[in-house]
Protein backbone atom coordinates (compact mmCIF):
# COMPACT_ATOMS: atom_id res chain seq x y z
CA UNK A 1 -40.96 -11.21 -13.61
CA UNK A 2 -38.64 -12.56 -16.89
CA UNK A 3 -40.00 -14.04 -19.63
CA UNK A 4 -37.81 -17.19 -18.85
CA UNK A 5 -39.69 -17.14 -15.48
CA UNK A 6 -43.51 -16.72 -17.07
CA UNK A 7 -42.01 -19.84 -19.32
CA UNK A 8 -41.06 -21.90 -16.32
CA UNK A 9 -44.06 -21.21 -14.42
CA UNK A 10 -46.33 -22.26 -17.00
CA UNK A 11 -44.94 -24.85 -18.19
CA UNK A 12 -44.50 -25.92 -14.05
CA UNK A 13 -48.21 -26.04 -14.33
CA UNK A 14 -49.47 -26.85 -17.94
CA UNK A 15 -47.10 -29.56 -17.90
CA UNK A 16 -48.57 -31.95 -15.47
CA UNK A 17 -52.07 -30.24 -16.37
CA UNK A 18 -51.46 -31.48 -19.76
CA UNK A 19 -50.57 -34.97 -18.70
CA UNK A 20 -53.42 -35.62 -16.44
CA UNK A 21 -55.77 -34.37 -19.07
CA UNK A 22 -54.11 -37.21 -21.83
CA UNK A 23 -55.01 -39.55 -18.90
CA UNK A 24 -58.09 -38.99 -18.13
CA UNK A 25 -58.25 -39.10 -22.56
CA UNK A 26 -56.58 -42.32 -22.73
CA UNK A 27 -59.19 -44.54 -20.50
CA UNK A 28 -61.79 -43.50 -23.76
CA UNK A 29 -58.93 -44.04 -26.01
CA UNK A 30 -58.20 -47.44 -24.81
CA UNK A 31 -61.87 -48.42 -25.22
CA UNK A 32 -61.62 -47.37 -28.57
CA UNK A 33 -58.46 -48.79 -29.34
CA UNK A 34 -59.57 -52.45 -27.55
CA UNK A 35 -63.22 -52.20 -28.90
CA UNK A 36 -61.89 -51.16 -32.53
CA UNK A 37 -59.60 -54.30 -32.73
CA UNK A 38 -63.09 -56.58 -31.19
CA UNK A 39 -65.64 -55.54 -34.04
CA UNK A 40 -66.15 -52.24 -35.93
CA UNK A 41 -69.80 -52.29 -35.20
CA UNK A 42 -69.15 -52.44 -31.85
CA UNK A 43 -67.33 -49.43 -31.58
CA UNK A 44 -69.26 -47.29 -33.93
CA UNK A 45 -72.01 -48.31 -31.10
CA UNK A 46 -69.13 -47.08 -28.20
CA UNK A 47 -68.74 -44.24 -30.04
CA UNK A 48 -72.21 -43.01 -29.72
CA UNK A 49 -73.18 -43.90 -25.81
CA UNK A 50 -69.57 -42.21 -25.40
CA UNK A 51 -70.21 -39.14 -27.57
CA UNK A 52 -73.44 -38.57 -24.95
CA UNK A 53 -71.77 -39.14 -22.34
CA UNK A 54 -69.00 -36.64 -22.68
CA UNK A 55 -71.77 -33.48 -23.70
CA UNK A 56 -73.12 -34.53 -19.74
CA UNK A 57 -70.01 -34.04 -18.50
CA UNK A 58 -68.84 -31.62 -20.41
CA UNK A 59 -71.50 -29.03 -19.24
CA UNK A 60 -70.84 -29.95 -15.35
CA UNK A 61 -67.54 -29.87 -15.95
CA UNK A 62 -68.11 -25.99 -15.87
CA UNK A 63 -68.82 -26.07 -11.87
CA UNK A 64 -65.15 -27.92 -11.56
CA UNK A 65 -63.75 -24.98 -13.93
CA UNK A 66 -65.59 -22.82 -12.14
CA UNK A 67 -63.15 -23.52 -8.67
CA UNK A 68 -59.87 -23.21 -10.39
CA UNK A 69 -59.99 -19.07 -10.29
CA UNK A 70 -61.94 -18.92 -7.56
CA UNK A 71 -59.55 -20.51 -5.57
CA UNK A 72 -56.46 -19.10 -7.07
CA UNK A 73 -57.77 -15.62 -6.76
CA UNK A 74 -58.61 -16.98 -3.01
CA UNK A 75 -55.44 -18.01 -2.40
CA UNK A 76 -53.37 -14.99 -3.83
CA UNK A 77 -55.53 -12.89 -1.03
CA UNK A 78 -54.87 -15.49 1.66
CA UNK A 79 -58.18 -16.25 2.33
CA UNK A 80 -58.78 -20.04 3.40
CA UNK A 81 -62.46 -20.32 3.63
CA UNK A 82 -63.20 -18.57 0.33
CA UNK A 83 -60.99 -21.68 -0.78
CA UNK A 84 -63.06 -24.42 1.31
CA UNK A 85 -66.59 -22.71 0.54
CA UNK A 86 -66.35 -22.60 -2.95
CA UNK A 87 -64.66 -26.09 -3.32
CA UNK A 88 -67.40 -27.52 -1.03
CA UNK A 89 -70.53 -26.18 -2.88
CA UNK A 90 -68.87 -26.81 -6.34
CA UNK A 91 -69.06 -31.04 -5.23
CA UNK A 92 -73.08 -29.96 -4.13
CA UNK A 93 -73.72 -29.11 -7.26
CA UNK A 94 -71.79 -31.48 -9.53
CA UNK A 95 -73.64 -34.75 -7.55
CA UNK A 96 -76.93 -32.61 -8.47
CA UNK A 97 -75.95 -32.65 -12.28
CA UNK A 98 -74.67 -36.18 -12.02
CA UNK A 99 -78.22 -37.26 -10.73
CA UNK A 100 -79.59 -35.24 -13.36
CA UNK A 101 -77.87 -36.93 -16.33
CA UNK A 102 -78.32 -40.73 -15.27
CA UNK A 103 -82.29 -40.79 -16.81
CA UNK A 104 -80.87 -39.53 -20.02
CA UNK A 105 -78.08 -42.35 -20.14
CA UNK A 106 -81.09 -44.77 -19.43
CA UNK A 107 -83.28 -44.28 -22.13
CA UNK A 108 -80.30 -43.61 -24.78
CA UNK A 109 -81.52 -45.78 -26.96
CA UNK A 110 -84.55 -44.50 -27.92
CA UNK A 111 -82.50 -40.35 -28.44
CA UNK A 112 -80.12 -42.14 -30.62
CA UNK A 113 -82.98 -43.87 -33.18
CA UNK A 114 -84.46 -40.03 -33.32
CA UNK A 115 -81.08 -39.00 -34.41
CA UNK A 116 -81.02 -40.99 -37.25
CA UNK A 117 -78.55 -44.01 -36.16
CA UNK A 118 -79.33 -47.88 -36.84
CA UNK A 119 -80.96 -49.89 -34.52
CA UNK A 120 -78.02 -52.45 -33.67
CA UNK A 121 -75.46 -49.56 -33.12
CA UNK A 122 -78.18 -47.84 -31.02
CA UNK A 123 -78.50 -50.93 -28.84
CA UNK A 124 -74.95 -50.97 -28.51
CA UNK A 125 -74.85 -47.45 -27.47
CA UNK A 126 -77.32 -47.80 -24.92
CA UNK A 127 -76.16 -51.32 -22.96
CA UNK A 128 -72.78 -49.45 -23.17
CA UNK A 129 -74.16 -46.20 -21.22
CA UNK A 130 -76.21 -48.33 -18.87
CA UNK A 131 -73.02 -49.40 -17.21
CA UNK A 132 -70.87 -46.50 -17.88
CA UNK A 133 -73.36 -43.86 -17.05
CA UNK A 134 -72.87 -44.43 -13.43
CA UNK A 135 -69.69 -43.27 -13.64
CA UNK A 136 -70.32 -39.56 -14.32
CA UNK A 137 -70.73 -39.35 -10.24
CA UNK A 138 -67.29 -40.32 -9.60
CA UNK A 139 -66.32 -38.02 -12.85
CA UNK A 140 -67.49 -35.35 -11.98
CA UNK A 141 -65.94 -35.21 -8.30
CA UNK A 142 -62.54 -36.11 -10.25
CA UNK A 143 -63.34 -32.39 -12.05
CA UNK A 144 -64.41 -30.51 -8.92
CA UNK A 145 -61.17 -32.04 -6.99
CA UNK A 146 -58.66 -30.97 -10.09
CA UNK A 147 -60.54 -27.82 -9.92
CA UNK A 148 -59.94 -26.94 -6.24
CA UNK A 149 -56.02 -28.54 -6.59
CA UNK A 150 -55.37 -26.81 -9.79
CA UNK A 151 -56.31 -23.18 -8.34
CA UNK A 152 -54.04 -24.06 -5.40
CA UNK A 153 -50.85 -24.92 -8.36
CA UNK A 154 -51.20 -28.76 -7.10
CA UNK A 155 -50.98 -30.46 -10.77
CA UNK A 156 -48.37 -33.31 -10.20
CA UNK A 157 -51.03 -35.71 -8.07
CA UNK A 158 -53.66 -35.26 -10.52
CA UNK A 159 -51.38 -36.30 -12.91
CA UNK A 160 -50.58 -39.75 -11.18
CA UNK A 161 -54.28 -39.82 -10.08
CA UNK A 162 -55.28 -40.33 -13.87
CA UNK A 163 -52.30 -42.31 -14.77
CA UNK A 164 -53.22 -44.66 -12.07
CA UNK A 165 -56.85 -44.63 -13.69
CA UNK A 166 -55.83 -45.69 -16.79
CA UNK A 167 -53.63 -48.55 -15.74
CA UNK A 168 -56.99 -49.64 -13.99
CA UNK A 169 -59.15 -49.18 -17.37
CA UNK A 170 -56.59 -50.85 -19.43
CA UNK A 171 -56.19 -54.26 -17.18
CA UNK A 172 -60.29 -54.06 -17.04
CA UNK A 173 -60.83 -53.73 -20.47
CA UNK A 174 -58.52 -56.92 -21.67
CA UNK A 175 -59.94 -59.28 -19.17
CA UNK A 176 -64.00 -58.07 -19.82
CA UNK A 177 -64.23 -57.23 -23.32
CA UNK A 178 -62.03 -60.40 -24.64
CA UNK A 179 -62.65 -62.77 -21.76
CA UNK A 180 -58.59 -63.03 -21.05
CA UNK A 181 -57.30 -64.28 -17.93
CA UNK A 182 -60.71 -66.45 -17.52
CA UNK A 183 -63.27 -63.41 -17.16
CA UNK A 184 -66.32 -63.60 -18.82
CA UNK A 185 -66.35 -61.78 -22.47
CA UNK A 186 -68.79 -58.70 -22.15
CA UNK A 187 -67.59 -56.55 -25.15
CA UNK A 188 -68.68 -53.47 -24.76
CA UNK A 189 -70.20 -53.85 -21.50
CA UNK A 190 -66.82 -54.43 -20.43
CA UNK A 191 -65.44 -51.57 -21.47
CA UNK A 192 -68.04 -49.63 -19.64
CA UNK A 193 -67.02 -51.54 -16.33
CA UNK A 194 -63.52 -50.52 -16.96
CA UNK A 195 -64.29 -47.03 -17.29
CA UNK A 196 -66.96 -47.22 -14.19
CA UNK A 197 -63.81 -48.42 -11.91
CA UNK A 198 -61.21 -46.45 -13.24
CA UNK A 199 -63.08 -43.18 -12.26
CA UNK A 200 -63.66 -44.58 -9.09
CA UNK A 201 -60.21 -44.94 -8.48
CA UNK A 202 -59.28 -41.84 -9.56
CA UNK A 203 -61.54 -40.15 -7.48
CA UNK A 204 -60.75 -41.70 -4.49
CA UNK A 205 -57.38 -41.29 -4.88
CA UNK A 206 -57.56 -37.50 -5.39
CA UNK A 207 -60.30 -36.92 -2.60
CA UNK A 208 -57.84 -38.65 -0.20
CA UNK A 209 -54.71 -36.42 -1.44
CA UNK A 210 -56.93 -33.57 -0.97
CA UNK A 211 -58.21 -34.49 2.37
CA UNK A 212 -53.94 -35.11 3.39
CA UNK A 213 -51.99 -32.61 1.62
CA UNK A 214 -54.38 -29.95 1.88
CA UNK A 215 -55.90 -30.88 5.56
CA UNK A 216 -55.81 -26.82 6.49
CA UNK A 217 -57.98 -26.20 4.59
CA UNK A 218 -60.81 -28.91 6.02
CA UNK A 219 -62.26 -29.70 3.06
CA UNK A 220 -64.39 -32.44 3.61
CA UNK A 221 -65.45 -31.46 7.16
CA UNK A 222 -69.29 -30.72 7.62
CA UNK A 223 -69.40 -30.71 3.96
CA UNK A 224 -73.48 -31.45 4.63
CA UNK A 225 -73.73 -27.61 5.57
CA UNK A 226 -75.05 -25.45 2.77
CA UNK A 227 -73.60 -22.55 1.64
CA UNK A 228 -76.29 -20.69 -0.47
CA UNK A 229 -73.65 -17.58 -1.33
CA UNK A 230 -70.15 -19.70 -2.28
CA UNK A 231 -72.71 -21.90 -4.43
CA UNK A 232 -74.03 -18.92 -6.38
CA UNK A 233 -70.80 -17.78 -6.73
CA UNK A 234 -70.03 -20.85 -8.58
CA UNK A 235 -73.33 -21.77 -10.15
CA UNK A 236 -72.69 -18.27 -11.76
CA UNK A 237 -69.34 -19.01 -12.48
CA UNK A 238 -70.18 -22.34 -13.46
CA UNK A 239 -73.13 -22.39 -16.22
CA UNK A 240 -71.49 -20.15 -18.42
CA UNK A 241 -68.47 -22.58 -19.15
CA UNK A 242 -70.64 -25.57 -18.97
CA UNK A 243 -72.80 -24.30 -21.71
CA UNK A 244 -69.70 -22.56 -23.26
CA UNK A 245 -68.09 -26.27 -23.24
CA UNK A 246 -70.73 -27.76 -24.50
CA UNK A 247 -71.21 -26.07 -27.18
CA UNK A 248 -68.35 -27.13 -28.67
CA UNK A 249 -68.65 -30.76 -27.68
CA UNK A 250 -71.87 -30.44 -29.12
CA UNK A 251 -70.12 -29.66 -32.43
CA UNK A 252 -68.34 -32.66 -32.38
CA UNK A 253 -71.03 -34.52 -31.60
CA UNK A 254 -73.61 -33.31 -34.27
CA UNK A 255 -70.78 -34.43 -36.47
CA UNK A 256 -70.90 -37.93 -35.30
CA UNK A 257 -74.14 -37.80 -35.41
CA UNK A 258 -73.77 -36.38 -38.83
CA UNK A 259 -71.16 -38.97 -39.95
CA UNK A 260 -73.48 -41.78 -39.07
CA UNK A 261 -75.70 -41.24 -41.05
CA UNK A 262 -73.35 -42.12 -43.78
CA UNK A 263 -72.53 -45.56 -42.20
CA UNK A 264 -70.64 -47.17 -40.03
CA UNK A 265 -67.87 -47.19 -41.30
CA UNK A 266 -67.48 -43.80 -41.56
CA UNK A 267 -68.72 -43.09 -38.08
CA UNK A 268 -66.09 -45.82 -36.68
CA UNK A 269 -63.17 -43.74 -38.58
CA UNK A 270 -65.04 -39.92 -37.32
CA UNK A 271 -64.32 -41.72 -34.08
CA UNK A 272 -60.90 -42.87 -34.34
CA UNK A 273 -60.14 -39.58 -35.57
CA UNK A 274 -61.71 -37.49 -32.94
CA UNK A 275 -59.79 -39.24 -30.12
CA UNK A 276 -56.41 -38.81 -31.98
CA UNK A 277 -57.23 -35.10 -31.87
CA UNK A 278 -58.64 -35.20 -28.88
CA UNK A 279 -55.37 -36.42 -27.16
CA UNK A 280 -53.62 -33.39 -28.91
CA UNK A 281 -56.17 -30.54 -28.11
CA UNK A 282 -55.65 -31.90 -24.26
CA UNK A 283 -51.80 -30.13 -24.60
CA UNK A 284 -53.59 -26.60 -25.52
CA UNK A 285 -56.26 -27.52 -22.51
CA UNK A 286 -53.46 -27.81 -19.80
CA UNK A 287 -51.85 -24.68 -21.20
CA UNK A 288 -55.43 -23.36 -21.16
CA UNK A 289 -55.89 -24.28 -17.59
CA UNK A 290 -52.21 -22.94 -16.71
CA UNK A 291 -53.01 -19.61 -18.23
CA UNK A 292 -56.60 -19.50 -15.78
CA UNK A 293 -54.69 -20.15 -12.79
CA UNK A 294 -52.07 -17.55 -14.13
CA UNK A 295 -54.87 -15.07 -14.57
CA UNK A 296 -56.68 -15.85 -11.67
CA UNK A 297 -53.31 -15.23 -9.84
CA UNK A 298 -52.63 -11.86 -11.19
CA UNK A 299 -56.19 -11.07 -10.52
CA UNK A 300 -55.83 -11.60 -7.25
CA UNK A 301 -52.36 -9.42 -7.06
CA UNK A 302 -54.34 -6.34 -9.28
CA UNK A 303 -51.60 -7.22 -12.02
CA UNK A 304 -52.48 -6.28 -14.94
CA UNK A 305 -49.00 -6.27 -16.54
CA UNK A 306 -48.39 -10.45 -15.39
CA UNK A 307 -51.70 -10.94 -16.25
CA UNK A 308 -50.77 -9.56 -20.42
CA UNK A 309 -47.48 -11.64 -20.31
CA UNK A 310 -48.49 -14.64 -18.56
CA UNK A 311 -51.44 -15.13 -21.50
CA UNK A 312 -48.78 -14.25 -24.16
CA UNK A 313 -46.80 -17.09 -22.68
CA UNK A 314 -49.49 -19.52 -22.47
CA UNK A 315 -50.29 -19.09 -25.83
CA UNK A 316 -47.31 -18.63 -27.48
CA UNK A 317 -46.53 -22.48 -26.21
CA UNK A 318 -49.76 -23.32 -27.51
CA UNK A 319 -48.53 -22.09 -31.11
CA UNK A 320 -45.44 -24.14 -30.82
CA UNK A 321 -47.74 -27.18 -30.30
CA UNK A 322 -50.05 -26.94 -33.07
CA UNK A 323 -46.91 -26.14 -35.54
CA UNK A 324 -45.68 -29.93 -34.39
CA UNK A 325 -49.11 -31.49 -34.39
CA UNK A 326 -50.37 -30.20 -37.48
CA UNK A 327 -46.78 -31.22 -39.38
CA UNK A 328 -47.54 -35.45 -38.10
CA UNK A 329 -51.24 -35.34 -39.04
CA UNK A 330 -49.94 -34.10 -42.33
CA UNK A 331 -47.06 -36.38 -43.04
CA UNK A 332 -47.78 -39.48 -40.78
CA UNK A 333 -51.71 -40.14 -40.92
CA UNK A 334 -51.55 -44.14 -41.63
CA UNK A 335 -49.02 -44.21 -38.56
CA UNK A 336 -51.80 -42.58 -35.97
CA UNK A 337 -54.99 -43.62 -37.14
CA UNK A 338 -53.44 -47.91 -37.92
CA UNK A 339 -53.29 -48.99 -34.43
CA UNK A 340 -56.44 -48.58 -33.95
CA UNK A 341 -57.42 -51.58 -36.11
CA UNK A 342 -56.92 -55.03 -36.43
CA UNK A 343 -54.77 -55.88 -39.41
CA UNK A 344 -57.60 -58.33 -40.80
CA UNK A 345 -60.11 -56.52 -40.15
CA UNK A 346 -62.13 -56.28 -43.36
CA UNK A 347 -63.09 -52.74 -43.03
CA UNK A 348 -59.64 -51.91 -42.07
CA UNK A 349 -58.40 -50.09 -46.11
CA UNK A 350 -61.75 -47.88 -45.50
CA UNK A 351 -62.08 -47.36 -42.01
CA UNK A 352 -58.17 -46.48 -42.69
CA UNK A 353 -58.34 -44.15 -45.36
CA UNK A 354 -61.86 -42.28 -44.28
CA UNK A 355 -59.42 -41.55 -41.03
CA UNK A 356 -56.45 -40.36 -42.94
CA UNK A 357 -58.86 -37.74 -44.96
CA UNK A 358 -60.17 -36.80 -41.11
CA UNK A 359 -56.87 -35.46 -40.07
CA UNK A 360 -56.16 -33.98 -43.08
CA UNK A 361 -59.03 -31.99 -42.40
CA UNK A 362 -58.34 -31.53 -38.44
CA UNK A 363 -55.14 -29.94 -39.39
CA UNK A 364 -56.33 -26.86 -41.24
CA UNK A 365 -58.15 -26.07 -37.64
CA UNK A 366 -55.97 -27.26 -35.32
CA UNK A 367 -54.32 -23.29 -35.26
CA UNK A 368 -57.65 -22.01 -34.38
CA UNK A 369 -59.02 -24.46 -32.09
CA UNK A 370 -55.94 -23.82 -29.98
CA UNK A 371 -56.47 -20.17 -30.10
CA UNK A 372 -60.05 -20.40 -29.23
CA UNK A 373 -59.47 -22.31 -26.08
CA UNK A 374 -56.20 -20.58 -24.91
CA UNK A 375 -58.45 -16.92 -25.24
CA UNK A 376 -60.90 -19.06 -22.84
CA UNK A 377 -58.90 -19.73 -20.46
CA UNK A 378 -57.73 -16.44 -19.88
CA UNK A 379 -60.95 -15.15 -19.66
CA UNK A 380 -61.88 -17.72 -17.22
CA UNK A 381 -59.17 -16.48 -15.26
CA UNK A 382 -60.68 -12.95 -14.76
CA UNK A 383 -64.10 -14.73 -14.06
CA UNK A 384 -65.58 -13.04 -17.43
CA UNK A 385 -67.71 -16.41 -18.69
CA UNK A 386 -71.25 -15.01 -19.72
CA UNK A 387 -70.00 -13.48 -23.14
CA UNK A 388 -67.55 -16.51 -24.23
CA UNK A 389 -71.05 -18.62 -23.51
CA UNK A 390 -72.73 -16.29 -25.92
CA UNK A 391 -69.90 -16.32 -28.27
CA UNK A 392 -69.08 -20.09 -28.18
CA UNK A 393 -72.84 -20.69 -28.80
CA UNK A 394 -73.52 -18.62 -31.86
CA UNK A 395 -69.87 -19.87 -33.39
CA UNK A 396 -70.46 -23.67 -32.91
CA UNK A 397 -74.54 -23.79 -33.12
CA UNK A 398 -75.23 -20.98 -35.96
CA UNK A 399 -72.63 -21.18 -37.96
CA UNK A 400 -70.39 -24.10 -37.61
CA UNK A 401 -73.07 -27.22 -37.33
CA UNK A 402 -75.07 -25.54 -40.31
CA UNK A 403 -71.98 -25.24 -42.29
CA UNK A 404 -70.64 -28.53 -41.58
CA UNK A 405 -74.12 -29.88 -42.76
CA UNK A 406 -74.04 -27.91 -46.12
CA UNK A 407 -70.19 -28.77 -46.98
CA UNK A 408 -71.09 -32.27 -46.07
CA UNK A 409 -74.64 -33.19 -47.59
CA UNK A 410 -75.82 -29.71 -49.32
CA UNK A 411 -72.14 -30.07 -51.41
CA UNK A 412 -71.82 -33.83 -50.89
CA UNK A 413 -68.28 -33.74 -49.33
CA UNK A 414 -69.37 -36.34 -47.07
CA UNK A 415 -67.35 -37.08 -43.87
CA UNK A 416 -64.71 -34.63 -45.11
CA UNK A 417 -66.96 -31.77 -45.47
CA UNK A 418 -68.70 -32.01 -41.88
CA UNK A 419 -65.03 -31.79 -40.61
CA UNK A 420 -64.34 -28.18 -42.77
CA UNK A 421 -67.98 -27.67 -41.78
CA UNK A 422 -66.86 -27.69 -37.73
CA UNK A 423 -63.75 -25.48 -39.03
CA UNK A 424 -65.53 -22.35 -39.72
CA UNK A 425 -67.08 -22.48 -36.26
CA UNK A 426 -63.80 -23.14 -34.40
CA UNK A 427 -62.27 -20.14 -36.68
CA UNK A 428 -65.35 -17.62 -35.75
CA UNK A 429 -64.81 -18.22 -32.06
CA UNK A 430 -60.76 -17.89 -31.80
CA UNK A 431 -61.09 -14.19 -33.60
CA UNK A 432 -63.67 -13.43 -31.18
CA UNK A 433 -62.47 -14.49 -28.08
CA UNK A 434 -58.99 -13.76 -28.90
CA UNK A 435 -60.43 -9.71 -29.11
CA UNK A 436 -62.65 -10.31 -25.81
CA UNK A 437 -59.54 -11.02 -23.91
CA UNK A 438 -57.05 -8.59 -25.14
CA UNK A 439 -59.60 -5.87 -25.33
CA UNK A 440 -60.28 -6.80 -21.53
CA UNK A 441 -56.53 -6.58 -20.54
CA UNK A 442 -56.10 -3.51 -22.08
CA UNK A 443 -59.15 -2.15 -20.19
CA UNK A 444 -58.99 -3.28 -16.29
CA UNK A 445 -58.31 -7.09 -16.18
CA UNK A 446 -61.50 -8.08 -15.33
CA UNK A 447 -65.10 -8.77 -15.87
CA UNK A 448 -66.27 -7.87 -11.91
């Protein structure tokens, strides 16, 4: 195969990988956006329930991750019910983790006070994820179905799936949290309805296109039946890049937790901050999630040679990305992080300027964030997760959270320091993973 054709096949799948990745990103970011222009204290309060939410889903998200080379290294050997086991148990166990999760959303009020935050922006946090917890059932069958259609190359309806989802969020939001077109006006509990229904939608819609477009492969049909083999295969799949994901989510979220306990202010700019980056780290995830399918195909084919250029591909796009990204967050910080605020809001010069030193700061680790997480996605792709876990732990949890709480408190850098704090952790884990993979592709191309 040509390089031109590794470029067009990636980009054929990171492409709408990408884009259904900044949707599912943009229902969060319009809360923030809509709940930063209602009241800052009201966000920094969204900010929280939505910073616990995501480390819930984060870590199931690893059973949904878990499908995508099972299925593509399925489907390169032709072998349907492989496809329709692993797919099946993979929704078994992320309703188990959903049901698991709700108590914790229920009594976030009383984690957040032993964390250090203020009461009112821990009763925020909490009537927020009282509503929005709910949704992590329909959340997490979104990331089992993307799973199972990503293995199979189907990216273009999860695309329009989550675009549809945010158009739902969006007209939710403006009637319930400013009482527009006669609603009531809930604030923040609005926002949590919008994101309850938007999920809802989305996973309807893709559990129907799965159940049409892919009806030979009977996916929903006795999906009661256990399967105690194809859900080992992805509970052991599965864990590792949970815990591998959350371990960098929970990163980010010691530094909001770390940030708010310099205010609220800060912690409302930490927040507008992280979803600006978070909407450009979603470009390296599709291209992340291109390069597993990629690897999971040429696993399946015993190609070790597609397998070495597909990855250099991948991640070669993922270069060209972070050369763009980190040139804007250098030269046009007032023009991302300003829309997020009203222009009479009172906080707005601080909230504004904290944010502006936050991507300063996000751009000296944008290069090796995007490394890390490219090297992770190959590896998912030849089903090697156990050592990235043990990797991504000791990066994030032993070296980057304790540095990020000596550059910001031990050296009094403040907000600024936590962010250079999280960059020596995100460096640590690109060298490493990057030499997992490439010493595994030089070797046999797989874990076993």
């Amino acid at each position: 195969m040509s390089l031109r054709e590794h470029i067009a096949r990636t980009l054929a799948l990171g492409v709408p990988l990408t884009g259904s990745l900044v949707a599912q990103m943009l229902i969060q970011l319009t809360d923030t956006v809509m709940l930063g222009r209602y009241d800052i204290t009201v966000l920094a309060g969204q900010v929280l329930g939505s910073t616990l939410f995501t480390m819930a889903l984060l870590f199931g998200a690893g059973f949904g991750l878990a499908v995508t080379p099972l299925v593509a290294e399925a489907d390169s050997r032709g072998r349907t019910a492989d496809i329709r086991r692993v797919a099946r148990m993979a929704m078994w166990l992320a309703a188990g983790w959903s049901a698991v999760a709700i108590p914790v959303f229920l009594l976030a009020r009383p984690i957040f006070l032993a964390l250090g935050q203020s009461g009112v922006v821990s009763d925020i946090g909490a009537e927020y994820l009282a509503v929005q917890g709910w949704s992590i059932f329909p959340a997490m069958g979104v990331m089992v179905l993307r799973g199972y259609l990503s293995g199979l190359g189907r990216a273009r309806a999860q695309f329009w799936a989550m675009a549809a989802a945010v158009v739902v969020n969006a007209a939710v939001n403006y009637a319930l949290i400013f009482g527009n077109w006669g609603a009531p006006e809930l604030g923040v509990v609005g926002a949590a309805v919008g994101s309850l229904l938007s999920m809802l939608a989305a996973c309807a819609a893709l559990g129907v296109h799965a159940a049409v477009a892919t009806r030979e492969h009977a996916l929903f049909v006795r999906i009661w039946r256990p399967d105690p083999d194809a859900m080992g295969r992805v509970f052991r799949l599965g864990w590792p890049i949970g815990l591998a994901i959350l371990a960098e989510a929970g990163l980010f979220s010691a530094s909001s937790v770390m940030v708010g306990w310099l205010g609220e202010v800060p912690l409302a700019a930490h927040g507008i901050a992280i979803q600006i980056i978070s909407i450009v780290f979603m470009a390296h995830m599709g291209l992340s999630q291109a390069a597993t399918i990629r690897a999971g195909n040429a696993l399946g084919r015993n190609d070790r040679t597609g397998l070495a250029r597909g990855a250099q591909v991948a991640m070669g796009l993922s270069a060209c990305i972070v050369t763009v990204t980190v040139t804007l967050f250098l030269t046009l910080p007032e023009a991302l992080v300003g829309p997020f605020l009203r222009a009479d809001d009172p906080d707005r010069a601080e909230v504004l300027a904290l944010g502006v030193a936050f991507l300063a700061a996000a751009a000296l680790f944008q290069a090796v964030d995007a490394a890390q997480v490219m090297a992770m996605g190959g590896l998912r792709g030849v089903q090697d997760t156990r050592g990235p876990m043990v990797i991504a732990s000791v990066s994030y949890w032993l070296v980057g959270i304790p540095a990020a709480w000596v550059l910001g408190f031990g050296l009094e850098f403040g907000g600024v320091g936590v962010w250079l704090g999280m960059a020596v952790g995100l460096f640590l884990a690109a060298v490493l993973l990057q030499m997992r993979f490439w010493r595994m592709v030089q070797s046999n191309g797989s874990a076993g």
